[in-house]
Protein backbone atom coordinates (compact mmCIF):
# COMPACT_ATOMS: atom_id res chain seq x y z
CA UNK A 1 20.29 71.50 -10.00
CA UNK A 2 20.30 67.29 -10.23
CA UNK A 3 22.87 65.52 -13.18
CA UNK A 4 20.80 64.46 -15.98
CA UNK A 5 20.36 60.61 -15.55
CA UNK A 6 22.94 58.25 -17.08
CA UNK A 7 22.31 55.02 -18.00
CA UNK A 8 25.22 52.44 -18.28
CA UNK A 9 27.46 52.67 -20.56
CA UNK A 10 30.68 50.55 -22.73
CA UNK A 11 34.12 51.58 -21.43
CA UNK A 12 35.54 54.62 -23.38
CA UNK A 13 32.99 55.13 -25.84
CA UNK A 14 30.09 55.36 -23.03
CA UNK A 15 26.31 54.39 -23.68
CA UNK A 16 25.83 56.28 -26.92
CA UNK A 17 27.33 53.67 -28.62
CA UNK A 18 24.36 51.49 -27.21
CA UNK A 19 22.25 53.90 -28.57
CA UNK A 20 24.20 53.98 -32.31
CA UNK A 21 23.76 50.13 -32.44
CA UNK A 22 19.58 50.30 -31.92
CA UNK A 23 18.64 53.81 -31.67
CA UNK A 24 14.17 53.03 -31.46
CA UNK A 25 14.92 50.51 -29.26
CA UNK A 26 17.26 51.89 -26.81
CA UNK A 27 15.18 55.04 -26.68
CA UNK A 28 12.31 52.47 -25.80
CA UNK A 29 14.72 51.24 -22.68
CA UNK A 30 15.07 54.51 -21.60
CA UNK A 31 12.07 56.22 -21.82
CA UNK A 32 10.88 53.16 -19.70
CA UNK A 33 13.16 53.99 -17.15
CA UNK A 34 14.09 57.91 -16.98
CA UNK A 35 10.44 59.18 -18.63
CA UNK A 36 10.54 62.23 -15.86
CA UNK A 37 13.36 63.87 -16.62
CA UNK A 38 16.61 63.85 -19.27
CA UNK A 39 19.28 61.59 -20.03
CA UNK A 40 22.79 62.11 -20.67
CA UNK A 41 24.36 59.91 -23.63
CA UNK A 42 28.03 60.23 -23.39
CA UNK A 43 30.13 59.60 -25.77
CA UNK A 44 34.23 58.80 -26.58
CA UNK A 45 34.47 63.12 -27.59
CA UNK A 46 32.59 65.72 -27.12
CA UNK A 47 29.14 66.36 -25.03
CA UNK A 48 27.64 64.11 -26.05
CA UNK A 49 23.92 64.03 -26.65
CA UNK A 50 20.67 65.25 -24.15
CA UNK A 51 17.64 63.16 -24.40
CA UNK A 52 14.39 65.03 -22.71
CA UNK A 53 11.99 62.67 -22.18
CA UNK A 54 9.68 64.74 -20.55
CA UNK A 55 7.10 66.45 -22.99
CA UNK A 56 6.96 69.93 -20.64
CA UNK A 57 10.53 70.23 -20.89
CA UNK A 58 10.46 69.71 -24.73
CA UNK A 59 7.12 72.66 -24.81
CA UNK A 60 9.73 74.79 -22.81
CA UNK A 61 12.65 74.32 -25.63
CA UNK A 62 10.80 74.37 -28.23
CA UNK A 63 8.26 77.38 -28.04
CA UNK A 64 8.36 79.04 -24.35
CA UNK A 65 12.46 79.72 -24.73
CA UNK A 66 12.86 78.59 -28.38
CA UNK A 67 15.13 81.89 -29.26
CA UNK A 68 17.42 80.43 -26.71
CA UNK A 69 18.06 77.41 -28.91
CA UNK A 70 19.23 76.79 -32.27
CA UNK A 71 19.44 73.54 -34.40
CA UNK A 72 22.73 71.73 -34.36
CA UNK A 73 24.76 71.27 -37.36
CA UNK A 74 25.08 67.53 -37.86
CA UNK A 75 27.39 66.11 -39.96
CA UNK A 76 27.48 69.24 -42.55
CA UNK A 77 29.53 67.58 -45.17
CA UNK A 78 26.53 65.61 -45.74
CA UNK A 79 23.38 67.76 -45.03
CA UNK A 80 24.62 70.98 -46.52
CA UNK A 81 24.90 69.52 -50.28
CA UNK A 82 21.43 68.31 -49.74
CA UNK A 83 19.58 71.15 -48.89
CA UNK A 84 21.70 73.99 -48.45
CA UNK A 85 20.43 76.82 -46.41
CA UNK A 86 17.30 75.85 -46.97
CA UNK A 87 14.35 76.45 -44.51
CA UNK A 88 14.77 73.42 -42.94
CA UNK A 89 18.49 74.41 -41.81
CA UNK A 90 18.42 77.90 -42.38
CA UNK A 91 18.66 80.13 -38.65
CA UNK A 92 18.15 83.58 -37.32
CA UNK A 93 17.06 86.53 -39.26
CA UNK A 94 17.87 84.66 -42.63
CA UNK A 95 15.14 81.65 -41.51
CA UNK A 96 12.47 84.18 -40.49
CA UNK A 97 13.31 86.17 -43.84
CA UNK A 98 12.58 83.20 -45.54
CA UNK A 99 9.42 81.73 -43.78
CA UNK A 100 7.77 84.84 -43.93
CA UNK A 101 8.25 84.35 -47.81
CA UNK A 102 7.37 81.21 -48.57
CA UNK A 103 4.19 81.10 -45.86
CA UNK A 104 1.75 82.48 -48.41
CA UNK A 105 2.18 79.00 -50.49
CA UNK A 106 0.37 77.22 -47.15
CA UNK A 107 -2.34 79.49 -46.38
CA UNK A 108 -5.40 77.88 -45.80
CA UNK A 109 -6.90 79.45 -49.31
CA UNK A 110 -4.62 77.82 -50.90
CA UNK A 111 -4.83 74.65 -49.30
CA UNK A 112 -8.74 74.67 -50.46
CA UNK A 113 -7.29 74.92 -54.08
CA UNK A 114 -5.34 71.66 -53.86
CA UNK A 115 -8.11 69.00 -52.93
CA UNK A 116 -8.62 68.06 -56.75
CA UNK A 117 -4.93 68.19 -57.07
CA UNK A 118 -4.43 65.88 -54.60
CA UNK A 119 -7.08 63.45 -55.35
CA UNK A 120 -6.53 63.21 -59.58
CA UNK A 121 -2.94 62.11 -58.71
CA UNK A 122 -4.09 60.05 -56.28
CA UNK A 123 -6.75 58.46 -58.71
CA UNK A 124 -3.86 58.47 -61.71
CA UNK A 125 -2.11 56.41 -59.39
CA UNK A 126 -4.79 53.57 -58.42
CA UNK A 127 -6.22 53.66 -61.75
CA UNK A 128 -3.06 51.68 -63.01
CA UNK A 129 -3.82 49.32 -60.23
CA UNK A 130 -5.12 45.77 -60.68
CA UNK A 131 -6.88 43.60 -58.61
CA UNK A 132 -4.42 41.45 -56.34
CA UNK A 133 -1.34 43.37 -57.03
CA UNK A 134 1.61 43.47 -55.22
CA UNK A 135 3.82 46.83 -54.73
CA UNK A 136 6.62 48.13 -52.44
CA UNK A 137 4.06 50.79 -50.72
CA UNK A 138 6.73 53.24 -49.37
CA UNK A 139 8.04 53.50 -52.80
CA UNK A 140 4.50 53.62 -54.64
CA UNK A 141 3.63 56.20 -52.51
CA UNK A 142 6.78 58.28 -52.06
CA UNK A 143 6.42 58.60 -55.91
CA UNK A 144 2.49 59.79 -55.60
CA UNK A 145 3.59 62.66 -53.10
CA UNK A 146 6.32 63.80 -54.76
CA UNK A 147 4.27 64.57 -57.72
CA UNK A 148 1.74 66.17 -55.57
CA UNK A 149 4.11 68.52 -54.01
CA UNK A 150 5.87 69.04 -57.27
CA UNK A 151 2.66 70.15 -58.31
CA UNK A 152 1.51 72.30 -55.48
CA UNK A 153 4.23 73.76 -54.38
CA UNK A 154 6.54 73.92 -56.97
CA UNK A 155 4.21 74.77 -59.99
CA UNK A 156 4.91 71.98 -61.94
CA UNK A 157 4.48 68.39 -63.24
CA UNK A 158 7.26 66.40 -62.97
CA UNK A 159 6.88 62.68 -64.59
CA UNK A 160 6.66 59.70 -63.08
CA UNK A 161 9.87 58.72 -63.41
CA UNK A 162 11.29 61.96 -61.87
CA UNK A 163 9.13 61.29 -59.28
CA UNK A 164 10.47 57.52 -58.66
CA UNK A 165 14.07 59.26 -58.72
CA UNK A 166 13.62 61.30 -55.78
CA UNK A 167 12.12 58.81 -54.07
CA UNK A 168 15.06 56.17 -54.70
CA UNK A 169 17.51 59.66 -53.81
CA UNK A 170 15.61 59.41 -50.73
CA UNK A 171 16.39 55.86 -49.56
CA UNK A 172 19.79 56.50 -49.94
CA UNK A 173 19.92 60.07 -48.25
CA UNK A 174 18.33 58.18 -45.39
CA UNK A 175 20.57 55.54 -44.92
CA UNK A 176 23.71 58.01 -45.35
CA UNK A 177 22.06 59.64 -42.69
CA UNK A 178 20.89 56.97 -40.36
CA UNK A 179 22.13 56.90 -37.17
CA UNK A 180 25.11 54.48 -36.49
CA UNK A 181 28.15 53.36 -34.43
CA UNK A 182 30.76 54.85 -36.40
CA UNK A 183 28.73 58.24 -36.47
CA UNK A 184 28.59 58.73 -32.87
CA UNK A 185 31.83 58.37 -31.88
CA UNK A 186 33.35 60.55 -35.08
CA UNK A 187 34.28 63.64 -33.38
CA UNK A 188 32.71 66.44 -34.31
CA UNK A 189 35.34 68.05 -35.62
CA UNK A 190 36.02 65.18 -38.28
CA UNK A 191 33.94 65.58 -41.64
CA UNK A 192 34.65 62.32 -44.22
CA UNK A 193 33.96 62.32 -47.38
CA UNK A 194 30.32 61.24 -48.48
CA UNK A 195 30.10 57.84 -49.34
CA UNK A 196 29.51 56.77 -53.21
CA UNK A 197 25.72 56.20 -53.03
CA UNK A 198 24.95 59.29 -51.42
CA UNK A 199 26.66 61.19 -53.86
CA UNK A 200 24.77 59.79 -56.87
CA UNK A 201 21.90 60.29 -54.34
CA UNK A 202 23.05 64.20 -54.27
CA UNK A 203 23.47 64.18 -58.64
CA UNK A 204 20.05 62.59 -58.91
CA UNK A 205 18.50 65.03 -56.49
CA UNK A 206 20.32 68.26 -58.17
CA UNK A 207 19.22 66.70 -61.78
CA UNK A 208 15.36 66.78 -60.74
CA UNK A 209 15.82 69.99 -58.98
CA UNK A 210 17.12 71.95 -62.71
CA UNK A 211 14.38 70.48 -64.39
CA UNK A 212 11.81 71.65 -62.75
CA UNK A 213 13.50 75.04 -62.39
CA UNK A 214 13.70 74.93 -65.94
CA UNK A 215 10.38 73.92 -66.44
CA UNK A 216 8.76 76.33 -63.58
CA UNK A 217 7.05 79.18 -65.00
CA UNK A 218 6.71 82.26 -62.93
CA UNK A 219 3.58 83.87 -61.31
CA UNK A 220 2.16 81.97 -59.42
CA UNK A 221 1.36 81.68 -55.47
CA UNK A 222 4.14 78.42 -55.59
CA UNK A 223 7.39 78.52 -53.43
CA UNK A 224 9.63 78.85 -56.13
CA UNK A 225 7.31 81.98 -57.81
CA UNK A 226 7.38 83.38 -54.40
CA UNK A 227 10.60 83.30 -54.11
CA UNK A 228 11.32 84.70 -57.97
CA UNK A 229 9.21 88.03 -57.32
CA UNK A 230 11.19 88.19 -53.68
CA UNK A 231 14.50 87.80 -55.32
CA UNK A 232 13.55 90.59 -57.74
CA UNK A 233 12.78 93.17 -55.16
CA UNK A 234 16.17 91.90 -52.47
CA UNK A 235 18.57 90.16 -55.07
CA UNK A 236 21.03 90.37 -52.48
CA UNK A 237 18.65 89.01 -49.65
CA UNK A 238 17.79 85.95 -51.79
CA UNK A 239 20.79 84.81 -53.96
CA UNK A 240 20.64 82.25 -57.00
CA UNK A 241 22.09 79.33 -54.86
CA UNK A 242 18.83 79.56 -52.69
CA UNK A 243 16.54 79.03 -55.23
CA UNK A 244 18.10 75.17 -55.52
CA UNK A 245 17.98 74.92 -51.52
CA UNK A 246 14.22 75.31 -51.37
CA UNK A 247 13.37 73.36 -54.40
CA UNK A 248 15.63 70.21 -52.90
CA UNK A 249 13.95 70.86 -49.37
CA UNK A 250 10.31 70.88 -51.02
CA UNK A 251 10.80 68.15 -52.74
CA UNK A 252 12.07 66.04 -50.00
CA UNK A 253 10.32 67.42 -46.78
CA UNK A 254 7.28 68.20 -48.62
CA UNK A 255 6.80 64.13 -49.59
CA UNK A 256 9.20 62.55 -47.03
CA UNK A 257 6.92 62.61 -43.90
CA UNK A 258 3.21 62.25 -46.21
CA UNK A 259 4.77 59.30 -48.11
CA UNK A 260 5.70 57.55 -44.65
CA UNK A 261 2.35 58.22 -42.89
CA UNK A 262 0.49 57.00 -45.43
CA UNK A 263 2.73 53.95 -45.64
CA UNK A 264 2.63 53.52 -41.95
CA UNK A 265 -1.19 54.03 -41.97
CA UNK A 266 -2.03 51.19 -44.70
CA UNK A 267 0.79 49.05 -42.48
CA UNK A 268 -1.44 49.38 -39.26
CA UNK A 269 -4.59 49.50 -40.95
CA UNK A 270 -3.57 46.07 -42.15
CA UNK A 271 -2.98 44.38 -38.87
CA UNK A 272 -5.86 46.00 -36.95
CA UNK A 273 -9.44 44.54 -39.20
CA UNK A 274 -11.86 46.51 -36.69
CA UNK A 275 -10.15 49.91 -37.72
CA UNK A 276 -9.93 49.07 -41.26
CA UNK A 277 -13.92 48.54 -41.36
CA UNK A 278 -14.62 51.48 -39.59
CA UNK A 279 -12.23 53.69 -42.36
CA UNK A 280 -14.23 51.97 -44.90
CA UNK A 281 -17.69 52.53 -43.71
CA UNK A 282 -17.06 56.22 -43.30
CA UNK A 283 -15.47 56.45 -46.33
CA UNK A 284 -18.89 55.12 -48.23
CA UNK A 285 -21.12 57.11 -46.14
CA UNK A 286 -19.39 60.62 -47.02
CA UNK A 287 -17.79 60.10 -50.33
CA UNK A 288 -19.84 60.23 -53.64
CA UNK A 289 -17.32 58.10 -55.97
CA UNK A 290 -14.01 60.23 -55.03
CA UNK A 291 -13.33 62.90 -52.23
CA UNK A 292 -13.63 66.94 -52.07
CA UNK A 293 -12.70 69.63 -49.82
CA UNK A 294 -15.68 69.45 -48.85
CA UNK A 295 -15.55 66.00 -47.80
CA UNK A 296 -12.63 66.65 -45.24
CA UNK A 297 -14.90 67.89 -42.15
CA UNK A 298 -16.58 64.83 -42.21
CA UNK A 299 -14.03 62.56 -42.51
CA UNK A 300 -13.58 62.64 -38.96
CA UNK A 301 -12.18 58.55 -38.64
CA UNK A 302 -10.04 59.15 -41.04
CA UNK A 303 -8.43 62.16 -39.88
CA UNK A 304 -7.77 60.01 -36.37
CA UNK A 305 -6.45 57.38 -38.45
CA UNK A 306 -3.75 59.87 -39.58
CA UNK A 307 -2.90 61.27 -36.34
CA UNK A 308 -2.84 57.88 -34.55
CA UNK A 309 -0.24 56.67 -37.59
CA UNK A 310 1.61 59.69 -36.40
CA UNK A 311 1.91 58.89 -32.93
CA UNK A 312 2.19 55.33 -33.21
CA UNK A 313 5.14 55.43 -36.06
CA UNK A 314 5.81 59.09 -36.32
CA UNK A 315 7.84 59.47 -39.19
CA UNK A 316 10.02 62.46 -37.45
CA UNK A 317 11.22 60.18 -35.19
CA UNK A 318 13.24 62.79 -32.90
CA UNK A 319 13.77 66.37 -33.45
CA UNK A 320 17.45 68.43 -31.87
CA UNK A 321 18.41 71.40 -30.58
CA UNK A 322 21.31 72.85 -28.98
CA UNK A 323 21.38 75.65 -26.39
CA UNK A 324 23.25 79.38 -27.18
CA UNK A 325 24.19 79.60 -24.02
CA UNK A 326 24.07 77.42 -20.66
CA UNK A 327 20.37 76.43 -20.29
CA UNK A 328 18.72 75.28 -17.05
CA UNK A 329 15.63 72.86 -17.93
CA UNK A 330 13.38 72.20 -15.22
CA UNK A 331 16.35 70.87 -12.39
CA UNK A 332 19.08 70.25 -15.05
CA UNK A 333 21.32 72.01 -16.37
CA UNK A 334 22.46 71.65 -19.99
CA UNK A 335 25.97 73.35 -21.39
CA UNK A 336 25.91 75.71 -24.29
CA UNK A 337 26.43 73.78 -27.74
CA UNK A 338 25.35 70.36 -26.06
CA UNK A 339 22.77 68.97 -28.52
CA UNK A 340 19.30 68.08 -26.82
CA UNK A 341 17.42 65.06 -28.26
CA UNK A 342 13.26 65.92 -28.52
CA UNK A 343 12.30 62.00 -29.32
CA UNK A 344 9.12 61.73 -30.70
CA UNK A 345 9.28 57.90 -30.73
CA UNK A 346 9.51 57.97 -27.29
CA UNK A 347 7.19 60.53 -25.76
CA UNK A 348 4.65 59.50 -28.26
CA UNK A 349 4.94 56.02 -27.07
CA UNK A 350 4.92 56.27 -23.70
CA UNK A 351 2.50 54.67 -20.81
CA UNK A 352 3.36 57.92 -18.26
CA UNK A 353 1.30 59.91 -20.83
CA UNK A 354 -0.72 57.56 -23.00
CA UNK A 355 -2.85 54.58 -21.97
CA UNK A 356 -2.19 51.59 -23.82
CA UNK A 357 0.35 53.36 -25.64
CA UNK A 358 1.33 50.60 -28.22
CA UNK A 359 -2.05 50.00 -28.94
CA UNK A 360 -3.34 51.64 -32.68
CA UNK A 361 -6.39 53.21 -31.02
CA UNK A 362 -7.99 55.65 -33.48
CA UNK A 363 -10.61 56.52 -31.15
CA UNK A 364 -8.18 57.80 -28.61
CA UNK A 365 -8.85 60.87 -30.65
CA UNK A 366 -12.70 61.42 -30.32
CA UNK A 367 -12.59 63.61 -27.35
CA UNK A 368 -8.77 64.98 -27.75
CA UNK A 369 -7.75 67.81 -30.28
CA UNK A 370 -3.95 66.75 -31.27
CA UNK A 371 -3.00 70.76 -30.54
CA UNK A 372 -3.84 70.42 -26.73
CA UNK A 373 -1.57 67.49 -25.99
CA UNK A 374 1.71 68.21 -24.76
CA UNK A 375 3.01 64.85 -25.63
CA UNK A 376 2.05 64.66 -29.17
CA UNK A 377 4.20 66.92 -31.29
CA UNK A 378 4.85 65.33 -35.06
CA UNK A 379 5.50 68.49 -37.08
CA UNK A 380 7.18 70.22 -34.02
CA UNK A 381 5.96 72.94 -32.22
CA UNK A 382 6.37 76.99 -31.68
CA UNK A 383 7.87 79.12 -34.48
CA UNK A 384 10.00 76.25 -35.90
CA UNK A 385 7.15 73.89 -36.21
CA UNK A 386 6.65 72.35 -39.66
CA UNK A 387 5.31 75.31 -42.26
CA UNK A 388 3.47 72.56 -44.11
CA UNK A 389 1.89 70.91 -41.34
CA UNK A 390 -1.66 71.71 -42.23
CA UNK A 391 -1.16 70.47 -45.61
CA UNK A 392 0.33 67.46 -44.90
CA UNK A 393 -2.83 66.09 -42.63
CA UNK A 394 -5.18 67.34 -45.83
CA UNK A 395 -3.36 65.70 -48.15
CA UNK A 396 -2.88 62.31 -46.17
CA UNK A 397 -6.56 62.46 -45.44
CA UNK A 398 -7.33 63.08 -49.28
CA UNK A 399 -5.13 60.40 -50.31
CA UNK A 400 -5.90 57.49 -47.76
CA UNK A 401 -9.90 58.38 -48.35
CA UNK A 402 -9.63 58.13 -52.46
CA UNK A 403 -7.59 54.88 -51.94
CA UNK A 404 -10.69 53.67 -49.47
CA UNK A 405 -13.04 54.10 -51.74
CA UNK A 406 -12.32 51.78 -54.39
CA UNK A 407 -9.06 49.72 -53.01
CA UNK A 408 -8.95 47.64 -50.11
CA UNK A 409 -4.19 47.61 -49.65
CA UNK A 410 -2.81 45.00 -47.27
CA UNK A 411 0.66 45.25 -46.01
CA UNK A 412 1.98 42.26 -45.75
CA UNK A 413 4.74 42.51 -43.11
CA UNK A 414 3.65 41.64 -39.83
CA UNK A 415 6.73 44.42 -38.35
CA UNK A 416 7.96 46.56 -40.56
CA UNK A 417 12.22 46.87 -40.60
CA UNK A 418 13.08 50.81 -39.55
CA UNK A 419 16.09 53.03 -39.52
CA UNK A 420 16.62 55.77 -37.43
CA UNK A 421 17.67 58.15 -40.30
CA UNK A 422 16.97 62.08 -41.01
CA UNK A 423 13.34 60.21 -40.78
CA UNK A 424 12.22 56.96 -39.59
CA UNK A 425 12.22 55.26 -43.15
CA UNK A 426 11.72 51.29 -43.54
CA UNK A 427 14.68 49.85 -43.69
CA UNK A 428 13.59 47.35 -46.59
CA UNK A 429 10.64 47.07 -49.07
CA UNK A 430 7.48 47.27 -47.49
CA UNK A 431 5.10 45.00 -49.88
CA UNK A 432 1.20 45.45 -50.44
CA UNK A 433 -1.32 43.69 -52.06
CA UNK A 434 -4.32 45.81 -53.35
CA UNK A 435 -8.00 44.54 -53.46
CA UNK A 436 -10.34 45.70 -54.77
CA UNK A 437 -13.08 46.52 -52.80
């Protein structure tokens, strides 16, 4: 079996400090120069981190062997007041007891219920637009989604102020979370207190989270009715503390990722006038004043719009794992505990499996379905991958056509700032001006 590659690194604290300092952009170096195999980021203690670069390697963790892997526990002391044992951190039988609970709220019959849902926020939203605007589009639209989800998968409508809470929680969750020096040479061993902001971030969050359990009423098909009427048959399987962990994790995974797309999307739309024309005319020819479900098969440029965003700025910008025991990958072998790095950003990005790769290419879609491409894996992949995944292209579709149709948004940063966080969140406000059309 070969050593995973290892680039050059600082004395003592090795080359994942060079990674702390510019995370994106030393994952660009690398994936330039080791995209065949892994790469070992060593670090002052510990194992430091394993960085597979090679998208069959990543299928192989990630659905072929997945039960040999489990996702590491970073920095608990700050993830665990956040969400808990939610699904998002949640493992073994406990995580499959839950996801087979909560899957109901995404099936596809549902998801045929929540196209007017979607698009009368949407148009609440847009209708307090005027013509030459300006507006921070991350946070305009992280408020939008939040009261989307709140609606559709929590069962209730939480204000727009709430809404603009969670969103600001958000910013500050991310950037307690980002990646950084200090962070990577912290052995893991050492917890430190959260700092100020992200525990007003955490009181915010928790506030939110008991009013819309108190305002939730119960019988629905929503996560937190499914998991009421499981809780009354297993009290013991589903205790009152979990109740909070999924509402925090819907409310933040289920707008996090949408809210970033969309903002990426209007960001490259912007820059890119041939793509923006072509969203526009298809827009017009299929939608009769605002969109429907049954809209959504013929919004075909659209749809690549949204999965080009993804792949271009993929707001999950890496994904981890850690082996149960020692793990042989391809001709490597990895020791048990040793986190593995899955980096979207980089595999996503990369001339060895795209052409142009940089490039915002829409039509790079019209002969490619996203599910047969190894190297294209935004919401994840195998058992683990993201239970909201279907819902999160309809409603970015939805949302991005019902903005078309009336509003012509320009992002006005030429390159958007961006922090490597528990997502790849801009890193200051992102302003738009809205036309419209």
């Amino acid at each position: 079996m070969r050593a995973p590659h290892s680039p050059p690194g600082d004395p003592v604290v090795g080359n994942a400090i060079r990674f702390a300092r510019a995370p994106l952009e030393y994952l660009d170096a690398i994936g330039d120069a080791y995209a065949d195999g892994i790469v070992h980021l060593s670090g002052a203690i510990g194992p430091g981190i394993y960085v597979v670069l090679d998208p069959t390697l990543v299928h192989r963790v990630l659905v072929d062997d997945h039960a040999r892997y489990r996702k590491p526990q970073f920095r608990p002391e700050l993830v665990d007041p956040l969400v808990g044992e939610g699904l998002l951190t949640s493992e073994g039988d406990h995580w499959k007891r839950q996801r087979t609970t909560l899957q109901p709220a995404f099936f596809t019959s549902r998801l045929r219920e929540f196209g007017d849902t979607i698009v009368d926020f949407t148009l609440a939203t847009t209708e307090e637009w005027s013509d030459g605007d300006v507006f921070d589009a991350y946070r305009e639209l992280g408020v939008l989604t939040v009261r989307i989800i709140s609606r559709l998968l929590l069962g209730v409508d939480l204000s727009r102020a709430d809404a603009a809470a969670v969103g600001e929680a958000m910013i500050d969750v991310g950037e307690g979370l980002a990646v950084s020096p200090g962070g990577v040479i912290r052995p893991p061993w050492l917890q430190t207190p959260p700092p100020r902001e992200y525990r007003q971030a955490i009181r915010e969050l928790e506030d939110v989270t008991a009013r819309v359990m108190a305002m939730h009423e119960p019988g629905g098909d929503d996560v937190l009715s499914l998991l009421q009427r499981a809780r009354s048959r297993e009290p013991d399987a589903f205790p009152e503390d979990e109740l909070r962990d999924q509402v925090m994790t819907m409310l933040l995974a289920g707008h996090e990722t949408t809210a970033l797309t969309l903002t990426y999307a209007l960001s490259l739309l912007s820059r890119d006038p041939t793509a923006r024309a072509a969203l526009h005319d298809e827009v017009d020819a299929v939608v009769d004043g605002a969109p429907a479900w049954t809209d959504l098969a013929a919004l075909d440029y659209t749809e690549r719009v949204i999965h080009e965003t993804l792949r271009v700025l993929p707001p999950v910008w890496a994904m981890f794992r850690q082996p149960l025991a020692d793990a042989r990958l391809g001709d490597y072998r990895i020791p048990a505990g040793a986190p593995l790095m899955l980096p979207q950003w980089t595999i996503h990005r990369s001339p060895r499996h795209w052409p142009s790769p940089l490039e915002f290419d829409p039509d790079r879609w019209l002969e490619t379905r996203p599910a047969e491409v190894p190297a294209y894996f935004p919401f994840g992949a195998g058992p683990r991958a993201c239970i909201g995944r279907q819902l999160a292209i309809v409603e970015s579709k939805l949302v991005l056509a019902t903005i078309a149709a009336e509003w012509d948004p320009r992002v006005e940063n030429e390159k958007l700032p961006r922090r490597a966080g528990i997502t790849m969140q801009p890193s200051g406000p992102v302003p738009a001006v809205v036309r419209r059309r």
